[in-house]
C-alpha atoms as a PDB file:
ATOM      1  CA  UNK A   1       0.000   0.000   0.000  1.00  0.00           C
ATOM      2  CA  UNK A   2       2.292   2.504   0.871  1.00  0.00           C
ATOM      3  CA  UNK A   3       6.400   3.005   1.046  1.00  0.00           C
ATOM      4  CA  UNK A   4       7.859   6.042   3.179  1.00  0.00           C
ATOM      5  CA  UNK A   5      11.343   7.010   4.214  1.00  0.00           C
ATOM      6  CA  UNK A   6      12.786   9.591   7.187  1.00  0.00           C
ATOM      7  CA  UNK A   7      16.223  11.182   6.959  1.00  0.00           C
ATOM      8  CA  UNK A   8      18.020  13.460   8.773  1.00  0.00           C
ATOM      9  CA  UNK A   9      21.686  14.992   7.779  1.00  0.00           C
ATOM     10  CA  UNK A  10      23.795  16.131  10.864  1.00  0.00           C
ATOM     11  CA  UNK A  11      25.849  18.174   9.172  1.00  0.00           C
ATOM     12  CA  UNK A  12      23.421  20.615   7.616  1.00  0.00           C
ATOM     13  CA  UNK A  13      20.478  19.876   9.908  1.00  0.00           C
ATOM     14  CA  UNK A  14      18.153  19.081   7.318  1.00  0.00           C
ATOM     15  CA  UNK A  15      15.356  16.367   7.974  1.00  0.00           C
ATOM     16  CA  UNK A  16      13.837  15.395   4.747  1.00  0.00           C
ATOM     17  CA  UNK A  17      10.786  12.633   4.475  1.00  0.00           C
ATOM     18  CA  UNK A  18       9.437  11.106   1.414  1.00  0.00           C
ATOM     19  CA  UNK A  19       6.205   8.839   1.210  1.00  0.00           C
ATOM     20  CA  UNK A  20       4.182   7.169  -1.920  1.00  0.00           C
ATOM     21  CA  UNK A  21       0.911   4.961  -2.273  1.00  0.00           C
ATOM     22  CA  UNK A  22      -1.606   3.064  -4.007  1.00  0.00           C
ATOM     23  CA  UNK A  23      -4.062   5.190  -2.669  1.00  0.00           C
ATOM     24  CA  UNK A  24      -5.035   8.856  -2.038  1.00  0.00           C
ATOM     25  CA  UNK A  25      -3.264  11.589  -0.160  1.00  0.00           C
ATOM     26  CA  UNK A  26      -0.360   9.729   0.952  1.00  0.00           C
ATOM     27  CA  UNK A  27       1.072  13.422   2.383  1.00  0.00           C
ATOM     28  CA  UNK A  28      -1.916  14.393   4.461  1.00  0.00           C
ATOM     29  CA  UNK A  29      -2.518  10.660   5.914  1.00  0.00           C
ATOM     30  CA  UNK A  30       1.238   9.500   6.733  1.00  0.00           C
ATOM     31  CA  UNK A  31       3.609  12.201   7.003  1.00  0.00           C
ATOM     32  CA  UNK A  32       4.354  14.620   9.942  1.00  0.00           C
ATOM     33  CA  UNK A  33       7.427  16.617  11.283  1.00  0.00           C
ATOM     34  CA  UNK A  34       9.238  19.823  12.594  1.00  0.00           C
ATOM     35  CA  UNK A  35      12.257  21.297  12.379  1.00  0.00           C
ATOM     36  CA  UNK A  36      12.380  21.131  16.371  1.00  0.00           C
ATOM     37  CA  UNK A  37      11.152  17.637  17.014  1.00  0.00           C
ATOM     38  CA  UNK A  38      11.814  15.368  13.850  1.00  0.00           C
ATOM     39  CA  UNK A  39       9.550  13.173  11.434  1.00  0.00           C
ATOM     40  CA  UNK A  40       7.576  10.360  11.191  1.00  0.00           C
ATOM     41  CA  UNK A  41       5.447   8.433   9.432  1.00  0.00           C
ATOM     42  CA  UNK A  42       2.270   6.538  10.201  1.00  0.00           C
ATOM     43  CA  UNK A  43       0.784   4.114   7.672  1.00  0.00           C
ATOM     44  CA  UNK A  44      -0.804   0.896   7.320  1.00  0.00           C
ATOM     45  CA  UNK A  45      -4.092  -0.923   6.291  1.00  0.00           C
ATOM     46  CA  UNK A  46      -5.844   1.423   9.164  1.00  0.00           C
ATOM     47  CA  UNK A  47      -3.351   3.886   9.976  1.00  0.00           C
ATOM     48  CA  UNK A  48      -3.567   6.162  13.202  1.00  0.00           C
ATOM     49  CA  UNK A  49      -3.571   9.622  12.731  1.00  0.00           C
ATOM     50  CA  UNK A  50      -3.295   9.827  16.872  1.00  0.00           C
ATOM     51  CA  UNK A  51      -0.109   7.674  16.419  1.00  0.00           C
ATOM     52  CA  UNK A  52       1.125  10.514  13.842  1.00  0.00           C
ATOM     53  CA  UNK A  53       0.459  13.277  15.924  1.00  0.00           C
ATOM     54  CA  UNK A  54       0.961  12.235  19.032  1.00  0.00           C
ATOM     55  CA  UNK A  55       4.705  10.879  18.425  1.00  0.00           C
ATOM     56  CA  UNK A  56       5.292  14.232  17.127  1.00  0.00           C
ATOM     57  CA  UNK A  57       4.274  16.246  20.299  1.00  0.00           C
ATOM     58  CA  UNK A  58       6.189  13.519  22.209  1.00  0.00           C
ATOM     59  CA  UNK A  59       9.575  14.153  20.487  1.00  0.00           C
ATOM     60  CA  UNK A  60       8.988  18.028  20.912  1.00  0.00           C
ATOM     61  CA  UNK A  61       8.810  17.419  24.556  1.00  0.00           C
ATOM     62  CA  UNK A  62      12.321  15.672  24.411  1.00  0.00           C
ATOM     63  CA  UNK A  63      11.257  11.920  23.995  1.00  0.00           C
ATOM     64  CA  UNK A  64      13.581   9.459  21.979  1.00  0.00           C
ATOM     65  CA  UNK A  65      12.546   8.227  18.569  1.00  0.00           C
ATOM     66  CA  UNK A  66      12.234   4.688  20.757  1.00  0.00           C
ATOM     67  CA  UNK A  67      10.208   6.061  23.417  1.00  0.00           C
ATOM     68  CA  UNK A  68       7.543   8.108  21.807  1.00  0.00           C
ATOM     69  CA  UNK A  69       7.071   4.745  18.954  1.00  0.00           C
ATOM     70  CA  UNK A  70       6.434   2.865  22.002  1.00  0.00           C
ATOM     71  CA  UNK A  71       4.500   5.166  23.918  1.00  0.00           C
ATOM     72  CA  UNK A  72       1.677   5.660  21.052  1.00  0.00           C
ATOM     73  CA  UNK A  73       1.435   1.774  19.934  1.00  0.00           C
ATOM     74  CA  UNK A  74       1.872   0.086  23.169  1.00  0.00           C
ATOM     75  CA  UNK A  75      -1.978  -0.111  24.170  1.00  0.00           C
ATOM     76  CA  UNK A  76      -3.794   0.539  20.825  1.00  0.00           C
ATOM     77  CA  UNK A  77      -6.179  -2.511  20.297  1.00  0.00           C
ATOM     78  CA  UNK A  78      -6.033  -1.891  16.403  1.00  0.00           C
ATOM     79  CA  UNK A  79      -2.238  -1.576  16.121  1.00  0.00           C
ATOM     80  CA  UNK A  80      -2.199  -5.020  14.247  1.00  0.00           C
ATOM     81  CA  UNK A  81      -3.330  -3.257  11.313  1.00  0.00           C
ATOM     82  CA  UNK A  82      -0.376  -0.128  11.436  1.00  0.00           C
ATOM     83  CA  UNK A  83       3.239   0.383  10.891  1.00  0.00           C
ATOM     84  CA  UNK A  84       4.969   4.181  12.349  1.00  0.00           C
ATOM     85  CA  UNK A  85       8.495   5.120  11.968  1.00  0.00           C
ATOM     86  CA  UNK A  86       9.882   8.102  13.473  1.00  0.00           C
ATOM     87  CA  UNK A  87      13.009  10.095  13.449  1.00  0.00           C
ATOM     88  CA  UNK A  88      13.976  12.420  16.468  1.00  0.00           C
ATOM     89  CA  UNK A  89      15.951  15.641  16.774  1.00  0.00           C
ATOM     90  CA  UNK A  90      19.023  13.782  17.220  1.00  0.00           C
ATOM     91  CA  UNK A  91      18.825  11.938  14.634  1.00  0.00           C
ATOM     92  CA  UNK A  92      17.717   8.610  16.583  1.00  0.00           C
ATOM     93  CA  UNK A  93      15.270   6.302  15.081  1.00  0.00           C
ATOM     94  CA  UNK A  94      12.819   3.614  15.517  1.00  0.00           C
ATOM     95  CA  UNK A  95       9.601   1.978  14.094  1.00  0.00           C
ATOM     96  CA  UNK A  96       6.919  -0.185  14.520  1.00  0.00           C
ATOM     97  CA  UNK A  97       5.127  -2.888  11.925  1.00  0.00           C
ATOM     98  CA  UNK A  98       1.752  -4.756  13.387  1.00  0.00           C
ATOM     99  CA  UNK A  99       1.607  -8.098  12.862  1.00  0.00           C
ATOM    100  CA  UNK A 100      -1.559  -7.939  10.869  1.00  0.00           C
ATOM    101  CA  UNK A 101       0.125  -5.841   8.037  1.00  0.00           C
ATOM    102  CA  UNK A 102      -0.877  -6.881   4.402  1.00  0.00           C
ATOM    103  CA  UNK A 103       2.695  -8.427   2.789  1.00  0.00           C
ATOM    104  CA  UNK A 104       5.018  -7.755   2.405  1.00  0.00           C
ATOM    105  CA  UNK A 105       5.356  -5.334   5.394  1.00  0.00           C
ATOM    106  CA  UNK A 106       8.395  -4.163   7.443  1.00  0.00           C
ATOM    107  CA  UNK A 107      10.791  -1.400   8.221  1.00  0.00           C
ATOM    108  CA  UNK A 108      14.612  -1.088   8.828  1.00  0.00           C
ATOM    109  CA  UNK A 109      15.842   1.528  11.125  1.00  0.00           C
ATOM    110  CA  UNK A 110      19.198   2.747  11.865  1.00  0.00           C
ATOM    111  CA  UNK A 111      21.053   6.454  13.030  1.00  0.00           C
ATOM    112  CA  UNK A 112      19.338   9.220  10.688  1.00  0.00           C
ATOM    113  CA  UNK A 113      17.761   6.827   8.685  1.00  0.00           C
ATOM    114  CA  UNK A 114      14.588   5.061   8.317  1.00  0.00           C
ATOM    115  CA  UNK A 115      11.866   3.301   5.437  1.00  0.00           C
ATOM    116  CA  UNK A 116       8.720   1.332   6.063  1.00  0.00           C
ATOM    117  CA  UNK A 117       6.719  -0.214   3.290  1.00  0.00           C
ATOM    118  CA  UNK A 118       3.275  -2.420   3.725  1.00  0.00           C
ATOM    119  CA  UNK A 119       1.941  -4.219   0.796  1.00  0.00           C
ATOM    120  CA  UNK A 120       5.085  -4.145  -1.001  1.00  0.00           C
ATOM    121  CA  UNK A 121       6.211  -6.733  -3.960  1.00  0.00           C
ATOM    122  CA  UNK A 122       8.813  -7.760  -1.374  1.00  0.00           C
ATOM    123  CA  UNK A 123      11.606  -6.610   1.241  1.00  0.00           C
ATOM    124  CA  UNK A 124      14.118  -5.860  -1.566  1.00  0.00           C
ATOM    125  CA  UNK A 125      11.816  -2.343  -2.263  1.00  0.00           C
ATOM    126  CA  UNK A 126      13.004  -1.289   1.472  1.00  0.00           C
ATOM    127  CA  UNK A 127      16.810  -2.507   1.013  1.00  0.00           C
ATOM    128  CA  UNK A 128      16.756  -0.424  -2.688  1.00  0.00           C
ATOM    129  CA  UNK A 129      15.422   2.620  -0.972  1.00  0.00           C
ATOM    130  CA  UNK A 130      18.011   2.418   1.891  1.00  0.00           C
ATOM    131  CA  UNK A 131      20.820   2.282  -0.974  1.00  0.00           C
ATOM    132  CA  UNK A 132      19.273   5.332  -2.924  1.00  0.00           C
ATOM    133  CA  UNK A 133      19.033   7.197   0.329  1.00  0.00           C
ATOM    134  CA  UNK A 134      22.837   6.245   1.392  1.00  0.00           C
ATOM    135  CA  UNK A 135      24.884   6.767  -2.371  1.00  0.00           C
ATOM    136  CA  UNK A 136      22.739   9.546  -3.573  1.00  0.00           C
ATOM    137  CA  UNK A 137      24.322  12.598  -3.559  1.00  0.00           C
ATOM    138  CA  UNK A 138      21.892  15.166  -4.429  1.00  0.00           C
ATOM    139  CA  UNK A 139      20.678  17.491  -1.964  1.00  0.00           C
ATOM    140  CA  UNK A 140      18.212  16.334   0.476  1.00  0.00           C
ATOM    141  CA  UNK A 141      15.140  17.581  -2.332  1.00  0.00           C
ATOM    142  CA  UNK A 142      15.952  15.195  -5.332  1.00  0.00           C
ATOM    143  CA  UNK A 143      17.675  12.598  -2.497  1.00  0.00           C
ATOM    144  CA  UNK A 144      13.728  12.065  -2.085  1.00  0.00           C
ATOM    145  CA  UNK A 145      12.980  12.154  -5.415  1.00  0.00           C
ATOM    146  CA  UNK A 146      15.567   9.491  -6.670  1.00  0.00           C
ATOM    147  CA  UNK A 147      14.694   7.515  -3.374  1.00  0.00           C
ATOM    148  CA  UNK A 148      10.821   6.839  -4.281  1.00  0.00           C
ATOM    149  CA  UNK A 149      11.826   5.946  -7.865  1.00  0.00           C
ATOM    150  CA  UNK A 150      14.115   3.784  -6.562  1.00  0.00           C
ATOM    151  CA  UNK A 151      11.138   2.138  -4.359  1.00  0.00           C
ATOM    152  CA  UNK A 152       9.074   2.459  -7.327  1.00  0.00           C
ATOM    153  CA  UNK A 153      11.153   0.488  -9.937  1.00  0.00           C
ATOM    154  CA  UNK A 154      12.154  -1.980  -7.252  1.00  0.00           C
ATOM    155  CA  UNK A 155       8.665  -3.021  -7.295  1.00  0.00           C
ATOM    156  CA  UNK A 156       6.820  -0.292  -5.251  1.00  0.00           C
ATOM    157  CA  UNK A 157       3.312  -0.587  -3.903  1.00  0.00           C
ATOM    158  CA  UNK A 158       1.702  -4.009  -5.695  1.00  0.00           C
ATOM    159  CA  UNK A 159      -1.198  -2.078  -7.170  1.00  0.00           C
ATOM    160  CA  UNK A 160       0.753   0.555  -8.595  1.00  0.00           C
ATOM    161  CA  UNK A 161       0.580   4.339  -7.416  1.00  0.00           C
ATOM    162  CA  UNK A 162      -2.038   7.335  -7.176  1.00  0.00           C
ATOM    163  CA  UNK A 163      -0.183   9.741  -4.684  1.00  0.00           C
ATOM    164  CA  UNK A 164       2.943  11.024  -3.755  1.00  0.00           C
ATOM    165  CA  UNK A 165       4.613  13.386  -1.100  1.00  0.00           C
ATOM    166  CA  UNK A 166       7.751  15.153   0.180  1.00  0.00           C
ATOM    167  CA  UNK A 167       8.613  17.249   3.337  1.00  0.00           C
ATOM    168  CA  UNK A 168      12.109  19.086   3.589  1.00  0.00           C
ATOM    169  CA  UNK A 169      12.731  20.899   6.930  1.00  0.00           C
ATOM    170  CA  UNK A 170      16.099  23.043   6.866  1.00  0.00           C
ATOM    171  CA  UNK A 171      17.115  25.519   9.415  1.00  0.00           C
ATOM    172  CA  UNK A 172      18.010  27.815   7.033  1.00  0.00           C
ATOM    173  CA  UNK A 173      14.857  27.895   4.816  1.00  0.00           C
ATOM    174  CA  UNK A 174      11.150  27.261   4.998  1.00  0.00           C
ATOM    175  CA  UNK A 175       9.636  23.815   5.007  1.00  0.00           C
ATOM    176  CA  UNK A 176       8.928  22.257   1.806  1.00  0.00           C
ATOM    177  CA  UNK A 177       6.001  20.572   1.910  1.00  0.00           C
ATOM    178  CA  UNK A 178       4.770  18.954  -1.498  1.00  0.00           C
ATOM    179  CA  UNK A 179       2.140  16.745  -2.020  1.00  0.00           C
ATOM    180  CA  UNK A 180       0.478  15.230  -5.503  1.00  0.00           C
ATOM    181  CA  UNK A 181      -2.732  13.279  -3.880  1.00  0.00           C
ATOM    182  CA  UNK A 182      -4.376  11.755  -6.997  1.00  0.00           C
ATOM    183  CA  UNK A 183      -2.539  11.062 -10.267  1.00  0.00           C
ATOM    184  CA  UNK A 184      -1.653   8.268 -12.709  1.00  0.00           C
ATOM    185  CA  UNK A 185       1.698   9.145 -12.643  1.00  0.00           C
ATOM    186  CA  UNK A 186       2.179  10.700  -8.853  1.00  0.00           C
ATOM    187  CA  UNK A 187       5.876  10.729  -8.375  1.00  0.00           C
ATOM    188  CA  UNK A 188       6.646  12.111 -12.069  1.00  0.00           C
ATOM    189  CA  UNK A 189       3.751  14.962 -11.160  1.00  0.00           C
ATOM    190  CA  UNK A 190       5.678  15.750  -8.229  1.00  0.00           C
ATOM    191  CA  UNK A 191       9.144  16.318  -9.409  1.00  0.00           C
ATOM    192  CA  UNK A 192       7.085  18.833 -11.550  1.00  0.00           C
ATOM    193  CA  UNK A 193       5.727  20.411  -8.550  1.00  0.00           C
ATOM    194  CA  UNK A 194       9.186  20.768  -7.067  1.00  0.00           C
ATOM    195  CA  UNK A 195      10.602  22.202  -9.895  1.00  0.00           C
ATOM    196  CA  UNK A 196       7.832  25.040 -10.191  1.00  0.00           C
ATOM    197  CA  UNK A 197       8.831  25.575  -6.402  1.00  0.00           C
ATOM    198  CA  UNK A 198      12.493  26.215  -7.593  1.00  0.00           C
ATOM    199  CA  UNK A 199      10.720  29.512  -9.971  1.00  0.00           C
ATOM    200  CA  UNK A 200       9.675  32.846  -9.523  1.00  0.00           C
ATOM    201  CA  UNK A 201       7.723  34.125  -8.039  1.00  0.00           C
ATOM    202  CA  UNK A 202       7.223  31.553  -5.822  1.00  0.00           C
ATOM    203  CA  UNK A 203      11.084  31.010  -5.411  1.00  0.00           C
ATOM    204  CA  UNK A 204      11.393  34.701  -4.565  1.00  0.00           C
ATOM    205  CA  UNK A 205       8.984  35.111  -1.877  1.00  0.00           C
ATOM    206  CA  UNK A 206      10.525  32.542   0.402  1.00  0.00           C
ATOM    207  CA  UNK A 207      13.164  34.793   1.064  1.00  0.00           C
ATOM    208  CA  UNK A 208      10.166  36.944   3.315  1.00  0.00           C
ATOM    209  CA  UNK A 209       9.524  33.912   5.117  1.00  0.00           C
ATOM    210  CA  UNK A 210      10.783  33.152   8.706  1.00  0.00           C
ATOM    211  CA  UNK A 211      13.467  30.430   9.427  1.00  0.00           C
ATOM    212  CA  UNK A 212      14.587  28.276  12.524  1.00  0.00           C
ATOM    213  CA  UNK A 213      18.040  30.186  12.258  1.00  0.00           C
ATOM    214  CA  UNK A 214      15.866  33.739  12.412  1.00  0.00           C
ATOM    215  CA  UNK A 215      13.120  32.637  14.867  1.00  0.00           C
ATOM    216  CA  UNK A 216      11.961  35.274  17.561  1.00  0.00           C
ATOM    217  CA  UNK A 217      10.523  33.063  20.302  1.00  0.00           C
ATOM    218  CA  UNK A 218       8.129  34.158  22.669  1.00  0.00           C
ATOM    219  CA  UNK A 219       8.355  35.681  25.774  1.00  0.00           C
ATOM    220  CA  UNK A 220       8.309  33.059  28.896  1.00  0.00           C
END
C-alpha cells in the first residue's frame, strides 16, 4: 500500500521525508514533522492519525525516537493493522510494523535513517530505498525524489501508485512541503511540482519567510 522514508543529515540539519501509495493523499494521511522535534510516518491498512500526531508532540517534549514509537502503539487494540516510523531531533530512530500488516510489510531503522513499506512486492523495495538514500548525492530535495523511484522500480506498492509526497525541513529555509494526492503518474507529477517551487515568483517570496536560524521566540 504505501512506502515512506525519514532522513536526517547532521551536518546541515536538514530532515527530509518522502512517502508514496496506491491510494489517495499519501502526504496528508502518513507524514508529519518539525524542524524542532523530527519526522515520522504513520501508515498501514488502518493507519492512526493519533499515532502521527501524538509521536510528534512527544519528540517536541524531548522523547527518543524509541520512546515516543512505544509510547503511542503500546496499548492501541487496532495496532495489528499499522506500521509508524519516526526520526527524532538527534537523529535517533525507531519503528513499529503490526503483525496484521498486508505483505510484504516491514521497516529497517538505523542512526538518521529510516523506510517502512506495507503491501510491497517484497523486502528488496526497502533494502533499494536504503541504498538510494545512502549513495545519492543530491541534496536532500531530489535525495527524495531518486529515493521513491528507486522504491518504485524496485517493485513499489503491488497495485501501482495514485499519490505522492515530500517534506524538507532546513534551518536555514522554509519547510517544503509537497504533495500530488491523486494522479496516474504521482511521483513524475511531483518532481514537476518541485521544480515550479524552484521559480519565480514563488522562489522569490521565500526569502520573506521566517526560518529556525531567524526565529523570535516568545516571551516566557
Amino acid at each position: 500500500m504505501t512506502f515512506s522514508i525519514l532522513s536526517f543529515d547532521n551536518k546541515t540539519g536538514v530532515f527530509a521525508a518522502a512517502a508514496a501509495t496506491g491510494s489517495l493523499c499519501v502526504g496528508g494521511w502518513v507524514l508529519r514533522g518539525d524542524i524542532e522535534s523530527g519526522l515520522v510516518a504513520s501508515q498501514g491498512t488502518a493507519p492512526s492519525t493519533f499515532w502521527r500526531d501524538d509521536a510528534v508532540r512527544a519528540m517536541y517534549r524531548g522523547q527518543t525516537a524509541r520512546n515516543a514509537v512505544e509510547a503511542v502503539t503500546s496499548d492501541d487494540p487496532g495496532k495489528g493493522h499499522r506500521q509508524l516510523i519516526a526520526l527524532d531531533r538527534s537523529g535517533a530512530t525507531h519503528g513499529f510494523t503490526g503483525a496484521n500488516s498486508v505483505p510484504y510489510a516491514g521497516h529497517l531503522t538505523q542512526q538518521r535513517l529510516a523506510v517502512a513499506g506495507n503491501m510491497l512486492e517484497g523486502p528488496e523495495v526497502l533494502a533499494a530505498m536504503v541504498t538510494a538514500a545512502q549513495t545519492c548525492t543530491d541534496g536532500p530535495d531530489r535525495k527524495m525524489l531518486q529515493v521513491l523511484n528507486t522504491a518504485r522500480l524496485a517493485g513499489g506498492d503491488s497495485r501501482g501508485l495514485l499519490s505522492a509526497a515530500m517534506l524538507v525541513l532546513a534551518p536555514d529555509r522554509p519547510p517544503l512541503d509537497l504533495r500530488i494526492d491523486y494522479s496516474d503518474d504521482p511521483i513524475a507529477d511531483l518532481e514537476k511540482l518541485y521544480l515550479r517551487t524552484r521559480t519565480s515568483p514563488y522562489f522569490d517570496w521565500l526569502a520573506e519567510v521566517p526560518v529556525l536560524e531567524n526565529k523570535v521566540c516568545a516571551p516566557q
